[in-house]
PDB file of N, CA and C in Angstrom:
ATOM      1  N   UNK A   1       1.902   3.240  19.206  1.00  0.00           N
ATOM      2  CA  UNK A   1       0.784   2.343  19.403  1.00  0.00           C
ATOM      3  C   UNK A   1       0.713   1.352  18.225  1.00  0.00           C
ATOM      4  N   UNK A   2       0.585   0.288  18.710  1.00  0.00           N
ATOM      5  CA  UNK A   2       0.607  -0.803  17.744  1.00  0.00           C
ATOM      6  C   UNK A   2      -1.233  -0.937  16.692  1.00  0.00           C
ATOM      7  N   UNK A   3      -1.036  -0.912  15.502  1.00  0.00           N
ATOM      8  CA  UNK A   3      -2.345  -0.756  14.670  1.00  0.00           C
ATOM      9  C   UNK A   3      -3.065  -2.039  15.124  1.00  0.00           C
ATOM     10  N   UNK A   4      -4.531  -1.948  14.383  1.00  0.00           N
ATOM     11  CA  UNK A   4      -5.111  -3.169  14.992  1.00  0.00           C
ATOM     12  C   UNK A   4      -4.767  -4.446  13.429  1.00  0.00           C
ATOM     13  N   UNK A   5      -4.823  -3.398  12.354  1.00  0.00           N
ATOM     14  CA  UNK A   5      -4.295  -4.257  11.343  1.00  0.00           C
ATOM     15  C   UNK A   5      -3.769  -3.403  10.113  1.00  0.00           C
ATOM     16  N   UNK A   6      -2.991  -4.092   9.999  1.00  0.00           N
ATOM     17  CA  UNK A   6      -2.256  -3.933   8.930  1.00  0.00           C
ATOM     18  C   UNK A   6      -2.606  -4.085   7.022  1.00  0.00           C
ATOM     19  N   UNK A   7      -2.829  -3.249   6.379  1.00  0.00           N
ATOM     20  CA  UNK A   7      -2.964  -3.246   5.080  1.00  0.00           C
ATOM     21  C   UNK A   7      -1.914  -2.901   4.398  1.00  0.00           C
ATOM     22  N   UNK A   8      -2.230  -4.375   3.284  1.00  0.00           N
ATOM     23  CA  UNK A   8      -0.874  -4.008   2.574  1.00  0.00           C
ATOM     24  C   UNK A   8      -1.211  -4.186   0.940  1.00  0.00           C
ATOM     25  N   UNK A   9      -0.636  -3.470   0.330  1.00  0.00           N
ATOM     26  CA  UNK A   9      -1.269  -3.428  -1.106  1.00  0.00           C
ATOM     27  C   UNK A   9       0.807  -3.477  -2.153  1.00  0.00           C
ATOM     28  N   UNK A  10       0.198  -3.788  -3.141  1.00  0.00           N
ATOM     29  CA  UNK A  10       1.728  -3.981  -3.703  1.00  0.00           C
ATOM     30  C   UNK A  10       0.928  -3.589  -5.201  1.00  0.00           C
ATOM     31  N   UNK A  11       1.644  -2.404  -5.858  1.00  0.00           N
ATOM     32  CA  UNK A  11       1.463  -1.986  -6.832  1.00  0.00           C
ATOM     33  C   UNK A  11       2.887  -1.789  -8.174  1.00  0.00           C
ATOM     34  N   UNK A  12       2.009  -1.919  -8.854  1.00  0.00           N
ATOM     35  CA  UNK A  12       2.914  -2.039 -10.436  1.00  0.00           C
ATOM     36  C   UNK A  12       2.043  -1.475 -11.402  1.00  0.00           C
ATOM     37  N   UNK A  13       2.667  -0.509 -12.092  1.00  0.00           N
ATOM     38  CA  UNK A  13       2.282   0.482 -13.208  1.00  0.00           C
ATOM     39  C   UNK A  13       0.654   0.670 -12.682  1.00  0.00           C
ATOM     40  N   UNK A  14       0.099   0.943 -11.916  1.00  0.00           N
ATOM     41  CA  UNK A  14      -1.646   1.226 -11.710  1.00  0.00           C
ATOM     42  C   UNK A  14      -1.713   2.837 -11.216  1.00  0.00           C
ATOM     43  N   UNK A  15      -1.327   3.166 -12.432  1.00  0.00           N
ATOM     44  CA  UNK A  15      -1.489   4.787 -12.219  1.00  0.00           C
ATOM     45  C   UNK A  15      -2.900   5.170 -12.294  1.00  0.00           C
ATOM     46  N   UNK A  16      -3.858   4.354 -13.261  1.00  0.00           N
ATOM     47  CA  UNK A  16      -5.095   4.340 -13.380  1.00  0.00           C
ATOM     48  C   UNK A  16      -6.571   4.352 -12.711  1.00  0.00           C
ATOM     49  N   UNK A  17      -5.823   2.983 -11.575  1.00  0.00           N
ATOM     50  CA  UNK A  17      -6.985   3.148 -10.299  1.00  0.00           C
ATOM     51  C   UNK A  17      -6.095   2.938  -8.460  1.00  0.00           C
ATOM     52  N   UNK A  18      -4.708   4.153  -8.596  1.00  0.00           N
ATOM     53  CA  UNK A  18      -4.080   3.830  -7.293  1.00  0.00           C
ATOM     54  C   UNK A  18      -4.897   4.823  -6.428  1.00  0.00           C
ATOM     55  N   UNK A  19      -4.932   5.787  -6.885  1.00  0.00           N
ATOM     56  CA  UNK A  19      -6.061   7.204  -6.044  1.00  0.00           C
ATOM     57  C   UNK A  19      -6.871   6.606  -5.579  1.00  0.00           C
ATOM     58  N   UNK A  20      -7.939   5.774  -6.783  1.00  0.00           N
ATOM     59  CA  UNK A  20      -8.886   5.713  -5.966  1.00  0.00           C
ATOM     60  C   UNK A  20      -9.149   4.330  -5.218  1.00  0.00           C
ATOM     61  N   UNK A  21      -8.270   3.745  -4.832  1.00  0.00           N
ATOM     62  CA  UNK A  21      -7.501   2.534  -4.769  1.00  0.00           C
ATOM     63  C   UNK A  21      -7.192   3.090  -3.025  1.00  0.00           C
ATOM     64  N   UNK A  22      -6.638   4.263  -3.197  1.00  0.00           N
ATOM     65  CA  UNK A  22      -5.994   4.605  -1.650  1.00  0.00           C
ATOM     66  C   UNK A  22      -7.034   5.575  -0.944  1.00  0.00           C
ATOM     67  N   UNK A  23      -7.847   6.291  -1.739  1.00  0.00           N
ATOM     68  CA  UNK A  23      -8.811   6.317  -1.003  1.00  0.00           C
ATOM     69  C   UNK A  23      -9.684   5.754  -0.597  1.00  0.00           C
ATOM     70  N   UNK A  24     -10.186   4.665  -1.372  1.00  0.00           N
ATOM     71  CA  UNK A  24     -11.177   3.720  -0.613  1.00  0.00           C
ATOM     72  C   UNK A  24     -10.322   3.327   0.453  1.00  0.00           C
ATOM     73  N   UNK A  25      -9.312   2.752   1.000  1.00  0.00           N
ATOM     74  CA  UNK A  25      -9.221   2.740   2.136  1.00  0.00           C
ATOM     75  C   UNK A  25      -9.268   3.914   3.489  1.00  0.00           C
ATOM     76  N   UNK A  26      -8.483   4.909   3.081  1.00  0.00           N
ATOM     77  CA  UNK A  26      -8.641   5.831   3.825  1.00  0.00           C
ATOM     78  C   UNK A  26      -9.372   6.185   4.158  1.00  0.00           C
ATOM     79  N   UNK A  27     -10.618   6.049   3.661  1.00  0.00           N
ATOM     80  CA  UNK A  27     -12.002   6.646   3.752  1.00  0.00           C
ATOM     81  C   UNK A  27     -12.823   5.395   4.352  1.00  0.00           C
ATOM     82  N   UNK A  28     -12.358   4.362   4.601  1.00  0.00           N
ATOM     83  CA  UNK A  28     -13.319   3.646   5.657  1.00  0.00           C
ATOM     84  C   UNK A  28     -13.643   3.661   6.888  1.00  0.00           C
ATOM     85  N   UNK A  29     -14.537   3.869   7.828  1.00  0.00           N
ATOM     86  CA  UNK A  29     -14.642   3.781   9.013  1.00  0.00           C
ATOM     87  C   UNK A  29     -13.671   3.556   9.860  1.00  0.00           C
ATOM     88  N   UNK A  30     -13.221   2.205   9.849  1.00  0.00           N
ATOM     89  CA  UNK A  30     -12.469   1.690  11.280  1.00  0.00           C
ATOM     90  C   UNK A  30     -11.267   2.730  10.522  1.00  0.00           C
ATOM     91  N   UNK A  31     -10.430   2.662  11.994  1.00  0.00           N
ATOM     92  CA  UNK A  31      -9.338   3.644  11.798  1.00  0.00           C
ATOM     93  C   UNK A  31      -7.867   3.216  12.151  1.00  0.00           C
ATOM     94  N   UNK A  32      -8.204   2.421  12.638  1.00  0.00           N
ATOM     95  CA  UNK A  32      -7.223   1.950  13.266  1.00  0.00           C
ATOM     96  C   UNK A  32      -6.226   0.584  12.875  1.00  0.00           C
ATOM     97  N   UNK A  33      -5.531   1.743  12.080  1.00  0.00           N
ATOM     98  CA  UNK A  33      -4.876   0.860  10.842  1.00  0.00           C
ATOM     99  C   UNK A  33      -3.179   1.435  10.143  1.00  0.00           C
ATOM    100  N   UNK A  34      -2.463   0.313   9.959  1.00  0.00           N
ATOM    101  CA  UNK A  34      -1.275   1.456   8.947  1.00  0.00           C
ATOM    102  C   UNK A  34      -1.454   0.205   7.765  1.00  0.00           C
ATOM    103  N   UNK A  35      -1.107   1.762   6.629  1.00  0.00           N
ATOM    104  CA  UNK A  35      -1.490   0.813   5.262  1.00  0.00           C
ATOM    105  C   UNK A  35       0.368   0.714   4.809  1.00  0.00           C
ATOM    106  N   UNK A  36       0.418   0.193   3.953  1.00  0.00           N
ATOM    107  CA  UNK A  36       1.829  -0.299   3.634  1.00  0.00           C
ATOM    108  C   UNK A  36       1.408  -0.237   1.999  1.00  0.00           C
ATOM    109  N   UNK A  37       2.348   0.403   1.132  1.00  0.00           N
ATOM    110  CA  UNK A  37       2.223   0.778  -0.199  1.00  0.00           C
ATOM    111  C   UNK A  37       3.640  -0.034  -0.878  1.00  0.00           C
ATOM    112  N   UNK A  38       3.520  -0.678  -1.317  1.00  0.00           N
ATOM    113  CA  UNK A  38       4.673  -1.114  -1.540  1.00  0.00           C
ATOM    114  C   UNK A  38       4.461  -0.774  -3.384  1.00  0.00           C
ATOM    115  N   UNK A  39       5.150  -0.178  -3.964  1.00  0.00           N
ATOM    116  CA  UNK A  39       5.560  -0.016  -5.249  1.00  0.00           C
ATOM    117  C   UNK A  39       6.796  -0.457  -6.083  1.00  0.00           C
ATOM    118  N   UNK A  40       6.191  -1.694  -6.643  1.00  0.00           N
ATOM    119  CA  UNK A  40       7.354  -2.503  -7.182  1.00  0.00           C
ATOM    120  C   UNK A  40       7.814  -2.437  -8.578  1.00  0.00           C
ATOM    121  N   UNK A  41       8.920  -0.482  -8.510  1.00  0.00           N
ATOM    122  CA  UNK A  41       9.245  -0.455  -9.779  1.00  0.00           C
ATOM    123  C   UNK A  41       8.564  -0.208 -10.560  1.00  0.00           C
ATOM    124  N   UNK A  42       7.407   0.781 -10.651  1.00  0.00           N
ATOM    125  CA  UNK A  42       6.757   1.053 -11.516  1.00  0.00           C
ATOM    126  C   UNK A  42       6.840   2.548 -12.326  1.00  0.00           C
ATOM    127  N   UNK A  43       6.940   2.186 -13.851  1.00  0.00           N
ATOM    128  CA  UNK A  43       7.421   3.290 -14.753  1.00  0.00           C
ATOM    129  C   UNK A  43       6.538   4.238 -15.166  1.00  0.00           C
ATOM    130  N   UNK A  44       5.609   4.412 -14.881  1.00  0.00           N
ATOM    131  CA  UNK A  44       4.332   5.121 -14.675  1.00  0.00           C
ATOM    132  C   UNK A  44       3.886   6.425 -14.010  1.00  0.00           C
ATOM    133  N   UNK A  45       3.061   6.715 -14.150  1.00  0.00           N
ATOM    134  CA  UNK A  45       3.043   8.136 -12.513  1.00  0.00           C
ATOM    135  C   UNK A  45       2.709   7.558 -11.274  1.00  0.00           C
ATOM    136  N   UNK A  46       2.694   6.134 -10.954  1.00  0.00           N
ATOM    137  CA  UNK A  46       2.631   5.496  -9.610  1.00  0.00           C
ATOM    138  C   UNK A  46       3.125   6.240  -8.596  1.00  0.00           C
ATOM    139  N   UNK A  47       3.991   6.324  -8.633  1.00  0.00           N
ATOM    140  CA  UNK A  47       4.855   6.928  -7.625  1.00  0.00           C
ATOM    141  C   UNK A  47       4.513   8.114  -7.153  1.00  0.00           C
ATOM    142  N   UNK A  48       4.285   9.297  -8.567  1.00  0.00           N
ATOM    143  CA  UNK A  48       3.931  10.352  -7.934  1.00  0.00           C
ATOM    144  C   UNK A  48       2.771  10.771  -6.990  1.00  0.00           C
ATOM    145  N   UNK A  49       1.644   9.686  -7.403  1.00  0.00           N
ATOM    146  CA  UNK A  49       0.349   9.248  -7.252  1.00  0.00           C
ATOM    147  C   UNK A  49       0.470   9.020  -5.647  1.00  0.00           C
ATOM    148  N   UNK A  50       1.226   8.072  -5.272  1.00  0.00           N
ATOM    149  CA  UNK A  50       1.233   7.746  -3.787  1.00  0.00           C
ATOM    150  C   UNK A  50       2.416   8.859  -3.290  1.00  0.00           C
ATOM    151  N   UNK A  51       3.215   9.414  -3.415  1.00  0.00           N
ATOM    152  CA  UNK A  51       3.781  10.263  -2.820  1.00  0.00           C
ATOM    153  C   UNK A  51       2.571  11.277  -2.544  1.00  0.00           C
ATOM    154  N   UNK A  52       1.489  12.069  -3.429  1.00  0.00           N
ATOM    155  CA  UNK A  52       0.712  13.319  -2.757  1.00  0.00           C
ATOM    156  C   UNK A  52       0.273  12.989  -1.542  1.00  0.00           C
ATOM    157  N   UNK A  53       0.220  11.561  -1.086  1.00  0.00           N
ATOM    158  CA  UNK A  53      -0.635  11.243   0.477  1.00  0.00           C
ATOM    159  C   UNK A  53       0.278  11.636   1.210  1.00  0.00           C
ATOM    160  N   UNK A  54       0.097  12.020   2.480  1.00  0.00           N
ATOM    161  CA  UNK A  54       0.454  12.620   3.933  1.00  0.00           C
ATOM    162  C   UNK A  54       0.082  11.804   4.969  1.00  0.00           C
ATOM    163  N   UNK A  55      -0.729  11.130   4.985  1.00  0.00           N
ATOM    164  CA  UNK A  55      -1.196  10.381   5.792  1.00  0.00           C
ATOM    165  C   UNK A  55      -0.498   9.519   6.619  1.00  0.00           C
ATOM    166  N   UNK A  56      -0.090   9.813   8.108  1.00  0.00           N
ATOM    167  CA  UNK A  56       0.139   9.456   8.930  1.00  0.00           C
ATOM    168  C   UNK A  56       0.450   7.501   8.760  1.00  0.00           C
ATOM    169  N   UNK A  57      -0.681   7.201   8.392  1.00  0.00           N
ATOM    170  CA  UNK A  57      -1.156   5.703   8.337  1.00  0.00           C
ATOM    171  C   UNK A  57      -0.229   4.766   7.717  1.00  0.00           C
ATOM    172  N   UNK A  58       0.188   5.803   6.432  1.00  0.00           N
ATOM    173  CA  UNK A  58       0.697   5.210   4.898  1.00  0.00           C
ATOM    174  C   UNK A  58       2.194   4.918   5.314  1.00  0.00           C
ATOM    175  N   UNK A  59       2.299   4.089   5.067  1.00  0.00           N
ATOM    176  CA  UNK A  59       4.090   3.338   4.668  1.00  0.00           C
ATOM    177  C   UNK A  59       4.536   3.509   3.480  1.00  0.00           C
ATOM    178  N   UNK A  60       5.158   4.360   2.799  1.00  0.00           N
ATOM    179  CA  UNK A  60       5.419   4.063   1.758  1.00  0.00           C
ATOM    180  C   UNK A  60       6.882   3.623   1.242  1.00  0.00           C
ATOM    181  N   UNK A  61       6.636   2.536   1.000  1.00  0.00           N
ATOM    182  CA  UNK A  61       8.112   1.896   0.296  1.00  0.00           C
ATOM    183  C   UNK A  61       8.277   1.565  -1.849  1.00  0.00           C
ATOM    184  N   UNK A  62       9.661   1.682  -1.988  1.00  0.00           N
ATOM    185  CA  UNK A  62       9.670   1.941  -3.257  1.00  0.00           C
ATOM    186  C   UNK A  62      10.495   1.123  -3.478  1.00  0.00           C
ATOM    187  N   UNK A  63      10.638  -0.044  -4.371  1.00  0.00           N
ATOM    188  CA  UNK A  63      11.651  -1.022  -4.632  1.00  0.00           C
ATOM    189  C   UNK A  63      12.345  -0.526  -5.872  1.00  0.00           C
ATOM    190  N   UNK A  64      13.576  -0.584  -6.050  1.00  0.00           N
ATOM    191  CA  UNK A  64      14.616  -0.188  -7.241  1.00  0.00           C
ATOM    192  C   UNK A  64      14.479  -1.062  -8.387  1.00  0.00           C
ATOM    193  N   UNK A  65      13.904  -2.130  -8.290  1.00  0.00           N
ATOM    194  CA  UNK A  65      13.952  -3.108  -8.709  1.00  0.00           C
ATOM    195  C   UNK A  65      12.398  -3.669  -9.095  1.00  0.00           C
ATOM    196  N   UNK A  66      12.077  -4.618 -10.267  1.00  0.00           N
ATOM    197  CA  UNK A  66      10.787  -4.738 -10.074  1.00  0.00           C
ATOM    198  C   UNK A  66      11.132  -6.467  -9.461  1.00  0.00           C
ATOM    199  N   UNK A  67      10.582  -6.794  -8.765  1.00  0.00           N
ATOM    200  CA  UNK A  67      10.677  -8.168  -7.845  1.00  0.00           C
ATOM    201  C   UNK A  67       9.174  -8.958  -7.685  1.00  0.00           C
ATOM    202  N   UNK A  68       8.502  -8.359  -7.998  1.00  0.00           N
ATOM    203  CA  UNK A  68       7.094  -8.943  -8.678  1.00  0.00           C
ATOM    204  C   UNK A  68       6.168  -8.789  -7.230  1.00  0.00           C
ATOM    205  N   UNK A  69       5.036  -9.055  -7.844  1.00  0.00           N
ATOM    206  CA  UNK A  69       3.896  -9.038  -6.425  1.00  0.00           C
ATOM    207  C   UNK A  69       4.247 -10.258  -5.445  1.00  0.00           C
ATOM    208  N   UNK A  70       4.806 -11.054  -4.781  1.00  0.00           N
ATOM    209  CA  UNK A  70       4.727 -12.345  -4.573  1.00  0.00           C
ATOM    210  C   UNK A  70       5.733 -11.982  -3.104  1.00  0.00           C
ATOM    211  N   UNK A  71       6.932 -11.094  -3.742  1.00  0.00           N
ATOM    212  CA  UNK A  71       8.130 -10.965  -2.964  1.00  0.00           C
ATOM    213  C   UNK A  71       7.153  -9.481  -2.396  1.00  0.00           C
ATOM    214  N   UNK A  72       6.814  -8.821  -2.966  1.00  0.00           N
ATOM    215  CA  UNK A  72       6.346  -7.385  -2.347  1.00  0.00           C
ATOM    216  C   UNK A  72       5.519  -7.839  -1.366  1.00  0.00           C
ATOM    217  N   UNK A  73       4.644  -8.661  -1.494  1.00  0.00           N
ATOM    218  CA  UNK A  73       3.091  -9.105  -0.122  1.00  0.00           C
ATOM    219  C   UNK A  73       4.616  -9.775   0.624  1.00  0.00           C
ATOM    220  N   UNK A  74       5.316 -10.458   0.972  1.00  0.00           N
ATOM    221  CA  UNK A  74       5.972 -11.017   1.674  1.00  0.00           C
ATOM    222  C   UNK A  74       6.952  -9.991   2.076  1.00  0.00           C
ATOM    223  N   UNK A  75       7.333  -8.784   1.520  1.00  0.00           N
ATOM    224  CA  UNK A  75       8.361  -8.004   2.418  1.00  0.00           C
ATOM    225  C   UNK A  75       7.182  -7.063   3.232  1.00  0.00           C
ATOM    226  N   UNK A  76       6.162  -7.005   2.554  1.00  0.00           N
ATOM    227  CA  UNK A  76       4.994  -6.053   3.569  1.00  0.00           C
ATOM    228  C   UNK A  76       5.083  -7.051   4.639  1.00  0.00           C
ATOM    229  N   UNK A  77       4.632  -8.090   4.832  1.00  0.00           N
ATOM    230  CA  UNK A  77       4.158  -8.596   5.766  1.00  0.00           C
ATOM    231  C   UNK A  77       5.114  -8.932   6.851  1.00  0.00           C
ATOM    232  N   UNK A  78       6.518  -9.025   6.125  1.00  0.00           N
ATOM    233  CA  UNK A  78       7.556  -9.050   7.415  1.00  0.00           C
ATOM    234  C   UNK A  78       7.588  -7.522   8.011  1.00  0.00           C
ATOM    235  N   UNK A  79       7.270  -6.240   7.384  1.00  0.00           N
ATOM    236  CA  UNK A  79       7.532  -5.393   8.087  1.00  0.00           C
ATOM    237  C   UNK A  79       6.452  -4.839   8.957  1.00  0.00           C
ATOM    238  N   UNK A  80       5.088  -5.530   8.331  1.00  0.00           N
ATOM    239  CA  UNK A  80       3.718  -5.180   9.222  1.00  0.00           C
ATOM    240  C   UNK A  80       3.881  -5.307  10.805  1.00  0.00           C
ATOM    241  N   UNK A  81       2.942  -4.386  11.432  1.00  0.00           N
ATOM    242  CA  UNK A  81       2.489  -4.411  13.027  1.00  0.00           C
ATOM    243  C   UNK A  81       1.418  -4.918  13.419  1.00  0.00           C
ATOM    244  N   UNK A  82       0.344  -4.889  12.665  1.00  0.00           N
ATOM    245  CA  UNK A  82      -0.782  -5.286  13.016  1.00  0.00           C
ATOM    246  C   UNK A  82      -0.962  -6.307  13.517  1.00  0.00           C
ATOM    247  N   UNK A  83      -2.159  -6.624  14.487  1.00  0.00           N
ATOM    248  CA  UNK A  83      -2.459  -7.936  15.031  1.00  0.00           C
ATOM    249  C   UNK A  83      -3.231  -8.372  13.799  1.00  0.00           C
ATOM    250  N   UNK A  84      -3.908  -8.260  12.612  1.00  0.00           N
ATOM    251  CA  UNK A  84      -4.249  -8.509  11.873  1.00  0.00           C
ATOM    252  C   UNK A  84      -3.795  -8.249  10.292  1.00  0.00           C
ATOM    253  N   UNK A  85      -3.794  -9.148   9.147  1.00  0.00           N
ATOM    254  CA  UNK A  85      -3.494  -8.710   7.946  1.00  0.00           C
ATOM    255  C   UNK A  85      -4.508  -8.388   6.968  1.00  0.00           C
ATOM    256  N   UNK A  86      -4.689  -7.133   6.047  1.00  0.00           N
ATOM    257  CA  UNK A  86      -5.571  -7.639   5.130  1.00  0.00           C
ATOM    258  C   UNK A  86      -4.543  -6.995   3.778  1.00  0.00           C
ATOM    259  N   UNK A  87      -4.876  -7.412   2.709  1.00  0.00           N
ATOM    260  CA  UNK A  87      -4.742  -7.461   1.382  1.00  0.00           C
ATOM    261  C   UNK A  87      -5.057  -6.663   0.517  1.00  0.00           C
ATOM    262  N   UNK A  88      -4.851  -6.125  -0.437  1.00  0.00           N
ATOM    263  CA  UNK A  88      -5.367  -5.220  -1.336  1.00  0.00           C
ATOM    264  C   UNK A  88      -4.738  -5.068  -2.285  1.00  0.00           C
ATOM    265  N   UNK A  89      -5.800  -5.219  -4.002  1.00  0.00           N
ATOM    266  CA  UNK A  89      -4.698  -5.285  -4.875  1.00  0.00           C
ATOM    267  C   UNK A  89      -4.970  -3.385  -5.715  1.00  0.00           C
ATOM    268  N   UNK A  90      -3.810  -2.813  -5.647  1.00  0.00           N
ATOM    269  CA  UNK A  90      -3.980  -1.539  -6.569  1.00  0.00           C
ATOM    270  C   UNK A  90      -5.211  -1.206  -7.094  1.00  0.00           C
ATOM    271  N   UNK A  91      -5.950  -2.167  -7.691  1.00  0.00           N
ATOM    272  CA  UNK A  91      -6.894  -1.925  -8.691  1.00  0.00           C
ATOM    273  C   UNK A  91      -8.559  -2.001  -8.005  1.00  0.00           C
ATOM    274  N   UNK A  92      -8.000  -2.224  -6.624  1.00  0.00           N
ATOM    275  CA  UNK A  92      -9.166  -2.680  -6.231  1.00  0.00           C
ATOM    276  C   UNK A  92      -9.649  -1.256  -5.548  1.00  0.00           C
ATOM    277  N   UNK A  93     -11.311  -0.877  -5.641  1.00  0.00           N
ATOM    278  CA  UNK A  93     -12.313   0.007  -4.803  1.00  0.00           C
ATOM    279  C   UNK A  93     -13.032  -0.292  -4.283  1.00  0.00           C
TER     280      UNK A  93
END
């Protein structure tokens, strides 16, 4: 089933506020959604941080490379489904 929109967040070193960063979304009402995690290369506990989720919803992709936020919102968005896009930066609750 195709989501109604698509969230996409692109993170770098935000080991600080990614938890609660990924739970404020998860924890919103509408549901009907896949989020897209894109982690660009970050040397941090990022990674481990978004690996504990299970969540069905979550995309998680990991770049080898750091390629900056600019290229990360633009490879989310070529791989998004949603009839809609929204945005989200790591840091945000």
């Amino acid at each position: 089933m195709v989501p109604k929109v698509s969230i996409i967040m692109s993170n770098y070193n935000g080991m600080d506020f990614i938890k609660d960063t990924i739970d404020s979304v998860l924890c919103q009402t509408f549901k009907d959604f896949e989020f897209i995690i894109i982690d660009d290369c970050s040397t941090d506990e990022s990674r481990n941080i978004i690996d504990s989720y299970q969540d069905k919803r979550i995309k998680k992709i990991y770049f080898e490379n750091n390629e900056h936020m600019c290229y990360a919102f633009n490879y989310a968005i070529n791989i998004s489904n949603g009839e809609y896009l929204a945005r989200i930066d790591s840091d945000d609750t």
